[in-house]
Protein backbone atom coordinates (compact mmCIF):
# COMPACT_ATOMS: atom_id res chain seq x y z
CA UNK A 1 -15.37 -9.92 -1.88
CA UNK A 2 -17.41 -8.48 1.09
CA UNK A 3 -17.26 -9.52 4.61
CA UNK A 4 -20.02 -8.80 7.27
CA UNK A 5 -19.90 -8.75 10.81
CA UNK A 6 -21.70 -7.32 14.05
CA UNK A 7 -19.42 -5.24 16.19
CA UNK A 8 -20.16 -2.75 19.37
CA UNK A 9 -23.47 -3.01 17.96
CA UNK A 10 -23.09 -1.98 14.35
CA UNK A 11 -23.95 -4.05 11.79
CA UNK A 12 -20.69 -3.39 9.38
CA UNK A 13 -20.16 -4.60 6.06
CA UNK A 14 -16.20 -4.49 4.70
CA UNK A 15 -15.67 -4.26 0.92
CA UNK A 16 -12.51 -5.76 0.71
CA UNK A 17 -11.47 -4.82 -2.83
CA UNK A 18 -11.99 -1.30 -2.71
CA UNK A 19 -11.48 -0.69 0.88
CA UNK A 20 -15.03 0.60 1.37
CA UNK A 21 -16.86 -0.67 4.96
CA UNK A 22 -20.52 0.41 5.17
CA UNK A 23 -22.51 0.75 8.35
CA UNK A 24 -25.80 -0.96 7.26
CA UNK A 25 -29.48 -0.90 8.48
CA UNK A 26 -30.84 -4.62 9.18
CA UNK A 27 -32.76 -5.01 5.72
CA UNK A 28 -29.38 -4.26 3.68
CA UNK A 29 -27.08 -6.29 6.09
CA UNK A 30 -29.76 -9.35 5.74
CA UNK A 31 -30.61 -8.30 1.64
CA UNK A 32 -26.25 -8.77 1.22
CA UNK A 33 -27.06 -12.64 1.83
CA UNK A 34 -28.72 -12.84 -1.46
CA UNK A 35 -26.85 -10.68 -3.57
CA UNK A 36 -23.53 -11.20 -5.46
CA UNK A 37 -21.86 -9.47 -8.70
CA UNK A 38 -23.06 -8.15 -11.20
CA UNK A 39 -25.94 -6.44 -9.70
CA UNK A 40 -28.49 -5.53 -11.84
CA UNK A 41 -30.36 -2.48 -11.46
CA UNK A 42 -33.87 -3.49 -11.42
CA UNK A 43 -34.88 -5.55 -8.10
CA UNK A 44 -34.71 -8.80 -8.28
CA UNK A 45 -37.83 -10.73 -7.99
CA UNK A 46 -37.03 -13.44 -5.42
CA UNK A 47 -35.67 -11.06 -2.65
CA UNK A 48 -39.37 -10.23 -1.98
CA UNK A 49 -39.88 -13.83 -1.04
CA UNK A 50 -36.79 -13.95 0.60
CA UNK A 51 -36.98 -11.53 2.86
CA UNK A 52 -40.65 -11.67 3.55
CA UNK A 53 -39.98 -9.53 6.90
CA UNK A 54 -39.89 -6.45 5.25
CA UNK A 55 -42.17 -4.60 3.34
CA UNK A 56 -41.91 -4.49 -0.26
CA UNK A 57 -41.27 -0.34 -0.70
CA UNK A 58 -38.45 -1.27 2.31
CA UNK A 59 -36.86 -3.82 0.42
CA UNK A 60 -37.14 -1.88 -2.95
CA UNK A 61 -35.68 1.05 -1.45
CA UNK A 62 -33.11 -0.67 0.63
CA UNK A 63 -32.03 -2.56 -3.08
CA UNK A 64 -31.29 0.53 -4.68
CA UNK A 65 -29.23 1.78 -2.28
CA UNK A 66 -26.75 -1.09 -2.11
CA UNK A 67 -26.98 -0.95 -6.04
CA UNK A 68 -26.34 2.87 -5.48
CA UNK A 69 -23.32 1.66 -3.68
CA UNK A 70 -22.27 -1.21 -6.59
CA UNK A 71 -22.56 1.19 -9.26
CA UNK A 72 -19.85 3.57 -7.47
CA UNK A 73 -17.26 1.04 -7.34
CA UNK A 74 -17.49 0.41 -3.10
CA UNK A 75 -19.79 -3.09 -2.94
CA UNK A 76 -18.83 -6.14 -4.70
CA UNK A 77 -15.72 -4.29 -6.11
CA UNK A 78 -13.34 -6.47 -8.48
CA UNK A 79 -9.48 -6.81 -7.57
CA UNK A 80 -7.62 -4.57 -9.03
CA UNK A 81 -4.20 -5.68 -7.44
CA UNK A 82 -3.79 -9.12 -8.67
CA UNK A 83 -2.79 -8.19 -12.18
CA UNK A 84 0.54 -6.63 -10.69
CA UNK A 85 1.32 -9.62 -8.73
CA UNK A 86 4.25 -10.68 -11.24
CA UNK A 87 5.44 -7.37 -11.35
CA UNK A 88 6.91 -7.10 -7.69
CA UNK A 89 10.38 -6.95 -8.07
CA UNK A 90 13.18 -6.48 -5.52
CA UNK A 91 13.31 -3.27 -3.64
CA UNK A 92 16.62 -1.74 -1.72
CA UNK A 93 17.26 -2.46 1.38
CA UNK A 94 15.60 0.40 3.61
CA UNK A 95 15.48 -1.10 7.56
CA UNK A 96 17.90 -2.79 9.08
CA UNK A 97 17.47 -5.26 12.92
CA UNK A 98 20.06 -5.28 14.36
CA UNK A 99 20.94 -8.05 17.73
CA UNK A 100 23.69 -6.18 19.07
CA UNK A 101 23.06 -8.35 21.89
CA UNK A 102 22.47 -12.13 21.80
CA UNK A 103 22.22 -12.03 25.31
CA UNK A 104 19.73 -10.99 27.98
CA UNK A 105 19.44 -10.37 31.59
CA UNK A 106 15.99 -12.06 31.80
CA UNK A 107 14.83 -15.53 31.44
CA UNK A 108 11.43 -14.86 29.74
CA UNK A 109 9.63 -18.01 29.56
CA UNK A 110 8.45 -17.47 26.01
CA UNK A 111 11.00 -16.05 24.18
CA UNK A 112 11.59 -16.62 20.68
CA UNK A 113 15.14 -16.21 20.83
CA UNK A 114 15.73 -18.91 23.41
CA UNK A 115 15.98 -16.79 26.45
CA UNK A 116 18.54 -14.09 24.71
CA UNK A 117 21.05 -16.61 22.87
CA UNK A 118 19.57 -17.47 19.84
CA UNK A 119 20.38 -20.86 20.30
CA UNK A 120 23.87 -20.38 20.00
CA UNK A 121 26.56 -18.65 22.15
CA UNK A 122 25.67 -15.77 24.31
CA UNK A 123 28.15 -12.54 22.76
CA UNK A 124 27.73 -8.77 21.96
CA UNK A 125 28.77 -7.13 19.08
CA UNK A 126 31.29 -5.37 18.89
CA UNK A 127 30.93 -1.41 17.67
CA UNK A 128 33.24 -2.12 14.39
CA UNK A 129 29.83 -4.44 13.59
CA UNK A 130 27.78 -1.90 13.97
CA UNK A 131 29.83 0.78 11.86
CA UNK A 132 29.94 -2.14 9.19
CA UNK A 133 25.92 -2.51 9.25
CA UNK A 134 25.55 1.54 8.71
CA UNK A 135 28.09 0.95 5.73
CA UNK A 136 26.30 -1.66 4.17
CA UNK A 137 22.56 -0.10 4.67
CA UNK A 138 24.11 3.05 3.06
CA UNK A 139 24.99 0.72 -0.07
CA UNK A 140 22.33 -1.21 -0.50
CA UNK A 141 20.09 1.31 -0.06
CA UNK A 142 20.63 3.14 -3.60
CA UNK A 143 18.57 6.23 -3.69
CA UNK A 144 16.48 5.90 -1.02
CA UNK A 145 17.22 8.79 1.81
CA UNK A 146 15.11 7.11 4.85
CA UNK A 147 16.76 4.36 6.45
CA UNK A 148 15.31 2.35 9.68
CA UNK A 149 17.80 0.63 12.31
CA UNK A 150 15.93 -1.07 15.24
CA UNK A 151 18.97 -2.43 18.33
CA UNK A 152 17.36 -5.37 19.07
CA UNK A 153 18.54 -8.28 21.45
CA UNK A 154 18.50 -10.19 23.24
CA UNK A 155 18.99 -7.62 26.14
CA UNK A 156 20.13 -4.07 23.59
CA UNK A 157 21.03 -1.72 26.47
CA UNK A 158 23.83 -4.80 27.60
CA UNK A 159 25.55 -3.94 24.52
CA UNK A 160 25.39 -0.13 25.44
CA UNK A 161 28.77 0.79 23.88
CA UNK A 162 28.07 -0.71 21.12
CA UNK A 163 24.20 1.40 20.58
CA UNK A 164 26.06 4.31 21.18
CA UNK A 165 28.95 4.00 18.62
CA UNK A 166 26.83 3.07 16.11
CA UNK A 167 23.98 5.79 16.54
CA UNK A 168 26.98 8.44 16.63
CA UNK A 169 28.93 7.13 13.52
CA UNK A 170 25.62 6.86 11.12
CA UNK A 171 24.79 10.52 12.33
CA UNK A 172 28.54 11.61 11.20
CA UNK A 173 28.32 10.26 7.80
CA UNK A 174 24.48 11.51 6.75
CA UNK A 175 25.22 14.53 5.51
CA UNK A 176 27.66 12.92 3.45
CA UNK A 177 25.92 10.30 1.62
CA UNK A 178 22.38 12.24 1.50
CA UNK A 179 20.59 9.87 4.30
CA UNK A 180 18.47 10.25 7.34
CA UNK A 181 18.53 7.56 9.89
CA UNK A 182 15.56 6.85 12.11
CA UNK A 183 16.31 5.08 14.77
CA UNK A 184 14.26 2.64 17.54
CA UNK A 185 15.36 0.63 20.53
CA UNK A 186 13.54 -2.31 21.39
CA UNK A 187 14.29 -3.17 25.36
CA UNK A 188 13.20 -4.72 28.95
CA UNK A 189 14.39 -1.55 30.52
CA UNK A 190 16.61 -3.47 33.51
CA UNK A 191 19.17 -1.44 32.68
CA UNK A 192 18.22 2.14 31.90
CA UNK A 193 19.40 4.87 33.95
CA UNK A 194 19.51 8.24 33.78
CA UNK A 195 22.04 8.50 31.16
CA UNK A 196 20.73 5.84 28.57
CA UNK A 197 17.04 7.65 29.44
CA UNK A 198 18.77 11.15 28.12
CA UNK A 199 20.39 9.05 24.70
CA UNK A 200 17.57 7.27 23.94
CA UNK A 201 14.95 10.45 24.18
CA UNK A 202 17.26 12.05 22.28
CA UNK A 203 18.37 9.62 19.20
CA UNK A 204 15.68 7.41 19.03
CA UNK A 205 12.28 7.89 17.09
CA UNK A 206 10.53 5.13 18.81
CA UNK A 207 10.75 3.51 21.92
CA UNK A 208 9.38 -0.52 22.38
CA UNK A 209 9.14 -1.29 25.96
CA UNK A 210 8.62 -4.77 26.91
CA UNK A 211 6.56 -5.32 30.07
CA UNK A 212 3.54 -7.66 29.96
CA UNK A 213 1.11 -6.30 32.77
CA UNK A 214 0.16 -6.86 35.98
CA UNK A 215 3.08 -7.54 38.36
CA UNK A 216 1.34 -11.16 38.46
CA UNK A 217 1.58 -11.72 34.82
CA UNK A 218 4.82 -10.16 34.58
CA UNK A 219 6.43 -12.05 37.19
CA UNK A 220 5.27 -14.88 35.97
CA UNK A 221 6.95 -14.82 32.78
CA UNK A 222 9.55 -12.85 32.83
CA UNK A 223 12.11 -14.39 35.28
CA UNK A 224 15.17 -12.52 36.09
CA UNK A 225 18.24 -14.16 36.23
CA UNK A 226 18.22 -14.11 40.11
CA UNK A 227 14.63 -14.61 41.05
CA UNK A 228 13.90 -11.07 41.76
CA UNK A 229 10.62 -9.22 40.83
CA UNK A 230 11.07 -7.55 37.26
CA UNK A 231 8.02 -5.85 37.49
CA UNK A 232 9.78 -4.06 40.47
CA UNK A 233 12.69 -3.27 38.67
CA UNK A 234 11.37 -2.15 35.27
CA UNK A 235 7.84 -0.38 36.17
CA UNK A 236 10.02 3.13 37.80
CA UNK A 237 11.74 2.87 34.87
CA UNK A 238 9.88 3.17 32.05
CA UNK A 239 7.39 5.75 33.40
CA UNK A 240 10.64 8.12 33.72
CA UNK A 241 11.73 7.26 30.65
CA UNK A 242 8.10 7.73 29.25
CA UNK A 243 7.67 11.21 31.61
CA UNK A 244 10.94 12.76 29.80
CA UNK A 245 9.97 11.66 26.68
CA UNK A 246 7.52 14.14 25.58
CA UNK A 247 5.47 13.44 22.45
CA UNK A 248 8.04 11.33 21.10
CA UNK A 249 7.55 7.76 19.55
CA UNK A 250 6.99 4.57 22.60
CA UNK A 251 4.59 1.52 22.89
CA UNK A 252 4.02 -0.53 25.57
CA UNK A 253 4.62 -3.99 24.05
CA UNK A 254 3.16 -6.92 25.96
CA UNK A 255 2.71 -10.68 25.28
CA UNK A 256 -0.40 -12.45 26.48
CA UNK A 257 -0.20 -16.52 26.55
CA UNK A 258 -2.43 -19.01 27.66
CA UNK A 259 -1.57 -17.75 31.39
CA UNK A 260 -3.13 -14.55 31.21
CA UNK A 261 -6.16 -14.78 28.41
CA UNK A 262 -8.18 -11.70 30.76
CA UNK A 263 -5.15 -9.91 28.93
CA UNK A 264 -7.67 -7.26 28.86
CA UNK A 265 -6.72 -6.50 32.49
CA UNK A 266 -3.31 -6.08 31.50
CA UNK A 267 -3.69 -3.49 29.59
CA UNK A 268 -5.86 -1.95 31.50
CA UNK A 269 -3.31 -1.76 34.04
CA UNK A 270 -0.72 -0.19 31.83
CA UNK A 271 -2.84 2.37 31.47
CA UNK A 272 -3.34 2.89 35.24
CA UNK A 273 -0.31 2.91 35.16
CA UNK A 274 0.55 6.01 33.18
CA UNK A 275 0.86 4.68 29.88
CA UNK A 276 -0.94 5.59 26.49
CA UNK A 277 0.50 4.12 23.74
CA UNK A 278 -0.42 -0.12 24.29
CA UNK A 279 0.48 -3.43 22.33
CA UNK A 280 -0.62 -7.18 23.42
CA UNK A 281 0.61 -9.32 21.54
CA UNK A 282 -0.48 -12.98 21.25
CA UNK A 283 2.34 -15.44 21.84
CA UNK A 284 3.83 -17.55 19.32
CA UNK A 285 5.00 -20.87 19.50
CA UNK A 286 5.22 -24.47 19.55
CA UNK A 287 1.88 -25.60 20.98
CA UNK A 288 3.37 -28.09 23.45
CA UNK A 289 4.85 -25.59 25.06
CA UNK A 290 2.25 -25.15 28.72
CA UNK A 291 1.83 -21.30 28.20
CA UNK A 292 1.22 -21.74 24.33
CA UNK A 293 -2.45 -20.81 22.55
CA UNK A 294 -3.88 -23.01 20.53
CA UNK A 295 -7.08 -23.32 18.45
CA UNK A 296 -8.88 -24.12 21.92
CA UNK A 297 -7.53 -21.06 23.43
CA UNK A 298 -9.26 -18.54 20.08
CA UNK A 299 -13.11 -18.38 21.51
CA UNK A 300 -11.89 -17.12 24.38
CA UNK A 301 -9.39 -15.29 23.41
CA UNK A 302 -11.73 -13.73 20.80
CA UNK A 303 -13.94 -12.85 23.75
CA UNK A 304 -11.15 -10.82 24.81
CA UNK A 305 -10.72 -8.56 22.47
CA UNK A 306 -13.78 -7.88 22.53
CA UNK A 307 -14.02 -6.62 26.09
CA UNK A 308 -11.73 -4.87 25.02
CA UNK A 309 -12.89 -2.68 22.15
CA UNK A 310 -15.95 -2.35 24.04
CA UNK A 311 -14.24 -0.69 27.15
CA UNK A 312 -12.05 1.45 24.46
CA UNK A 313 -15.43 3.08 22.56
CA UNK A 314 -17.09 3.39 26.01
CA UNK A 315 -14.28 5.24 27.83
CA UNK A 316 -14.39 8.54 27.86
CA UNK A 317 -11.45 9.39 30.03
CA UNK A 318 -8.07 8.03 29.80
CA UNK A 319 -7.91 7.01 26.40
CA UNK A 320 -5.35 4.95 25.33
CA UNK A 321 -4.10 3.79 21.92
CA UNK A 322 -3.87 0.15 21.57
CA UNK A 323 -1.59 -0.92 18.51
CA UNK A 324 -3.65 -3.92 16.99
CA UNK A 325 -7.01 -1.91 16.50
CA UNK A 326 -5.54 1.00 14.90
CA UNK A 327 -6.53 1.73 11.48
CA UNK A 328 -6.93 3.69 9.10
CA UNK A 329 -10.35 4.25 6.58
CA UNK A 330 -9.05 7.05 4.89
CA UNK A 331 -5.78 6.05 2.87
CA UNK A 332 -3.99 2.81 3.89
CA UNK A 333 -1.07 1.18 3.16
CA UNK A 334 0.18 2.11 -0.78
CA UNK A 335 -0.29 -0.82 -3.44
CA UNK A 336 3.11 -2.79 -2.83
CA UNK A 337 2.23 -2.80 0.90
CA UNK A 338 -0.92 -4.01 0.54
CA UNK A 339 0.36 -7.29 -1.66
CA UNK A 340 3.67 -7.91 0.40
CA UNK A 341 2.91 -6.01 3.84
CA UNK A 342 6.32 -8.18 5.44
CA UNK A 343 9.37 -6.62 3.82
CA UNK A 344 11.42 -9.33 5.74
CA UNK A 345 14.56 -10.69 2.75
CA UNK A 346 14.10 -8.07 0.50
CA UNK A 347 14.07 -4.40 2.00
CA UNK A 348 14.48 -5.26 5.43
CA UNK A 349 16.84 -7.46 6.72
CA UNK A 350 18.76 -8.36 10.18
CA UNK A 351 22.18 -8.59 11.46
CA UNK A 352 23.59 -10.73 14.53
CA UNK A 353 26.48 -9.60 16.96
CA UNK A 354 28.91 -11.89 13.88
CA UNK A 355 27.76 -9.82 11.08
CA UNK A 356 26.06 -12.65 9.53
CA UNK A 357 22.78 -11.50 7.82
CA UNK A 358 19.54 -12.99 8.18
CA UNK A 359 16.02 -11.83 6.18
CA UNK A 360 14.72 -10.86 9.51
CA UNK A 361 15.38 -10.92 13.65
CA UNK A 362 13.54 -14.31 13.78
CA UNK A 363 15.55 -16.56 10.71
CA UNK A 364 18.82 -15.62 13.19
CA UNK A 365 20.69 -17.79 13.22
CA UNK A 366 19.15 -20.37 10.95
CA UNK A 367 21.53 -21.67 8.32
CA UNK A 368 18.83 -22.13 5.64
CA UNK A 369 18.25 -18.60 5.52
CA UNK A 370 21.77 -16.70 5.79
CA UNK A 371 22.31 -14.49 3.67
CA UNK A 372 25.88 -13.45 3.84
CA UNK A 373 27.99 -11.60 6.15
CA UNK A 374 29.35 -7.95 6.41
CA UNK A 375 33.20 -9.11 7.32
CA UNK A 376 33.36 -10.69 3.96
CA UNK A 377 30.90 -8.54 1.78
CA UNK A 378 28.69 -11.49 0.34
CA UNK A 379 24.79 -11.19 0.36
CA UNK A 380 22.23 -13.42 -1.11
CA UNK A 381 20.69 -12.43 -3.93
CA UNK A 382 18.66 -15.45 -4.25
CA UNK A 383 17.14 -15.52 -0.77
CA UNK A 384 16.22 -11.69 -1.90
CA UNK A 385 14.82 -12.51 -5.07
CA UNK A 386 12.38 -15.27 -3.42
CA UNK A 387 10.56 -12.69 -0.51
CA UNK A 388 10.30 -10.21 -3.28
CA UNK A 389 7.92 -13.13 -4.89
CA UNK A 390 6.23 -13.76 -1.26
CA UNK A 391 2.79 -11.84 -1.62
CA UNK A 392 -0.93 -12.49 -1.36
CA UNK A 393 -0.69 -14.48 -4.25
CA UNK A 394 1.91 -16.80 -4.01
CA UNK A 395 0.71 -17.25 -0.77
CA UNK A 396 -1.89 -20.15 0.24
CA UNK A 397 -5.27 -19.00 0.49
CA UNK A 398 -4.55 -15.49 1.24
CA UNK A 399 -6.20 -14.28 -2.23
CA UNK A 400 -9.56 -15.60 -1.31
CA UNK A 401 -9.50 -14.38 2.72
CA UNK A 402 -11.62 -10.92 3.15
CA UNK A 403 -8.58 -9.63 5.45
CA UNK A 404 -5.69 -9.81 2.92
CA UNK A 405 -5.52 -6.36 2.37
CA UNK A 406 -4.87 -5.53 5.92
CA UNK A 407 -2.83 -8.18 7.12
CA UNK A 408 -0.94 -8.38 3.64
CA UNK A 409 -0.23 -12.81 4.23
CA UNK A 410 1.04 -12.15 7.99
CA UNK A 411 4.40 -12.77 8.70
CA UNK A 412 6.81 -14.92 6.86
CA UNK A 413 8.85 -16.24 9.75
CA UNK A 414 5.87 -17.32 11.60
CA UNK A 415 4.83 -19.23 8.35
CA UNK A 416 7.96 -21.24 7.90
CA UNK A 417 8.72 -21.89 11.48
CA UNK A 418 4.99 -23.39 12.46
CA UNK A 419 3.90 -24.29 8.54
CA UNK A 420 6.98 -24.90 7.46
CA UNK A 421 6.84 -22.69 4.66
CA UNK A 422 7.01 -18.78 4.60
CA UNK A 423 4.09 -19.23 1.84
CA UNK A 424 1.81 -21.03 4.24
CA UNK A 425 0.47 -18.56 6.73
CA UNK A 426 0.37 -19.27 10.14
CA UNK A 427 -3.56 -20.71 11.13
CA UNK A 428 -3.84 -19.42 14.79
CA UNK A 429 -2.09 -16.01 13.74
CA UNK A 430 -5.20 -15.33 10.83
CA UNK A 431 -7.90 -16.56 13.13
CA UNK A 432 -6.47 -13.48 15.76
CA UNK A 433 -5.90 -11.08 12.65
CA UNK A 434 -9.07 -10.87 11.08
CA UNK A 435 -10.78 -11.06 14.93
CA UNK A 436 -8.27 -7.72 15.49
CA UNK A 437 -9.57 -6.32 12.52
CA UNK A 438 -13.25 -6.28 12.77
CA UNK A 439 -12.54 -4.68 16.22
CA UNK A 440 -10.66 -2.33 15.02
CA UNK A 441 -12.98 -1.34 11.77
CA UNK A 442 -16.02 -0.99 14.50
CA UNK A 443 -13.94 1.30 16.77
CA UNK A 444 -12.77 3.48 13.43
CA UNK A 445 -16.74 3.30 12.70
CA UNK A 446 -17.95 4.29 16.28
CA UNK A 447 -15.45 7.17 16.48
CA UNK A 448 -16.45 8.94 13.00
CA UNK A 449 -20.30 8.50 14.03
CA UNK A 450 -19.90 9.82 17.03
CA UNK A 451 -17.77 12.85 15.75
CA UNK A 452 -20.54 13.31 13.21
């Protein structure tokens, strides 16, 4: 399966079975419309006739080239991956969310979690929680030695005690079990201080800070609980936590929605700002909702992005990373990743401030999908068994879409709660995908040329 497309000027052809993406001259890129597998290696008659704008050495020459390029396995390439579809078993749990808070001490308008609470009560968890999540990642992770724990709210740093406790009792037992825990903190940075700044550039591997912009589009959207400005508030922040951090692990996270669609600016303005590592993420939600995107929202949203990978491969000073156009040519993701990118039920899984355990931060507190508790040791085994079966291939249309290798059938809790089923991936979230993707194989393109 090939897919071609015209990006910063290149015309760019993407193999999707073997990974290969060729920069092409305008007789091959227009030749590809006529050509399919298997390729023979003498030139076909007819593509004289069809592509009458070329001469017939150009079009001869041009042929065996892409043929050239057949014969080695990196045009028209067969999948390879399907036949180990059936074979994707359960893995051990590895990464762990966990909502130490489900609580916050902002009133984001488009928050998944229903402004902090989950829909339920608004708690913390208590540290013995926390000791009992380490416990039971340390079990069900069997052999592995690199476990992932993201504190995750909610509002995390409200639920400080509990971060702390936690982070201090998994580094006491390591040793002793033969594990290495990697830790991230995902907050809105209201809280930080001096002290928190110190813990967190010390324990944690990555940093997520969520600010969306400009103080407009902030402001906007993120309400704090009194009315005040938490652009104001979290902006000194974050650059001191970013200044002491060195060249450890932080993004920028922001979330663009129908208010802000130059979201381009945005980031441009976190750069401005001081900082280099950049996410914008498209908000997700129900579409009656005033701020939501829908399918009128993609052309211009697709315009967008591609402001802004033009501005990134024009810029030659301050560069800045920006998350969704990062990727890489040279090795990828490994097989497994490639069919079941979400590890969401199977070898990640979440926790709420209860213990109750969820296949990821987004099924909280859905009933459907709990899958035990820590206080009384049960866990799911079913729920497991059905996201280890949730790949390309069970899901719908993924096996015939040119991205599925990269996005790997998007994410599951998007699927079930705006298709109503984790194997029906989300529409709008494909159509930004694969428009994320093309910018980001141009960029990858325009940065080797140029380096050549």
């Amino acid at each position: 399966m090939i897919h071609k497309f015209e990006q910063l000027g290149y015309k760019i052809v993407l193999d999707s079975d073997s990974n290969g993406v060729h920069v092409l001259d305008d007789c091959a890129y227009d030749m590809l419309d006529f050509l399919s597998a298997p390729m023979e290696e003498a030139v076909p008659e007819e593509l004289f006739e069809k592509l009458p704008q070329y001469d017939k050495d150009t079009v001869r020459e041009t042929y065996e080239e892409l043929y050239g390029l057949y014969s080695d396995g990196s045009l028209f390439a067969q999948d390879e991956y399907e036949k180990y579809s059936d074979t994707m078993v359960k893995s051990p749990v590895k990464s762990m969310c966990l909502n130490v808070a489900h609580d916050c001490n902002l009133r984001c308008e488009y928050c998944f979690a229903q402004t902090g609470d989950f829909g339920g009560e608004r708690c913390i968890m208590p540290p013995e929680i926390g000791k009992k999540a380490i416990d039971f990642l340390i079990e069900k992770s069997a052999n592995r030695e690199n476990l992932e724990l993201d504190f995750f709210g909610g509002e995390p740093l409200m639920a400080w005690d509990t971060v702390v406790e936690t982070v201090n009792y998994a580094r006491s037992v390591e040793k002793k079990y033969g594990k290495r825990f990697r830790f991230t903190i995902t907050t809105n940075g209201v809280l930080l201080d001096d002290e928190k700044i110190d813990f967190i550039n010390r324990e944690m591997s990555n940093v997520v800070l969520s600010l969306d912009g400009r103080r407009e589009t902030t402001d906007r959207v993120r309400k704090t609980v009194n009315g005040k400005s938490a652009y104001d508030v979290i902006v000194p922040k974050f650059l001191k936590l970013v200044e002491k951090r060195g060249d450890k692990d932080y993004y920028v996270r922001a979330t663009f929605t129908k208010y802000n669609l130059d979201f381009a600016e945005d980031v441009l303005h976190l750069r401005e700002l001081g900082f280099e590592q950049l996410s914008a993420e498209p908000v997700v939600t129900d579409e009656k909702e005033p701020y939501a995107l829908t399918n009128a929202e993609v052309p211009r949203v697709f315009e967008e992005y591609d402001r802004l990978c033009k501005i990134m491969a024009d810029r030659k000073e301050k560069k800045f990373n920006f998350f969704h156009f990062m990727v890489d040519l040279d090795q990828g993701p490994c097989a497994i990743k490639r069919l079941r990118g979400c590890g969401c039920g199977n070898d990640y899984v979440a926790v709420d401030p209860h213990g109750d355990i969820y296949p990821c931060h987004q099924f909280v507190g859905i009933d459907r999908w709990k899958m035990g508790n820590l206080n009384d040791g049960t866990f799911n085994d079913e729920i497991k068994t059905y996201f280890a079966k949730t790949h390309l291939y069970s899901k719908q249309g993924c096996r015939d879409c040119w991205a599925k290798f990269y996005c790997s059938g998007g994410c599951n809790a998007n699927s079930y709660l705006y298709e109503g089923d984790c194997r029906k991936p989300h529409g709008l979230s494909c159509e930004f995908q694969r428009k994320r993707l093309e910018c980001a194989l141009a960029l990858a393109v325009d940065k080797a040329l140029k380096e050549k």
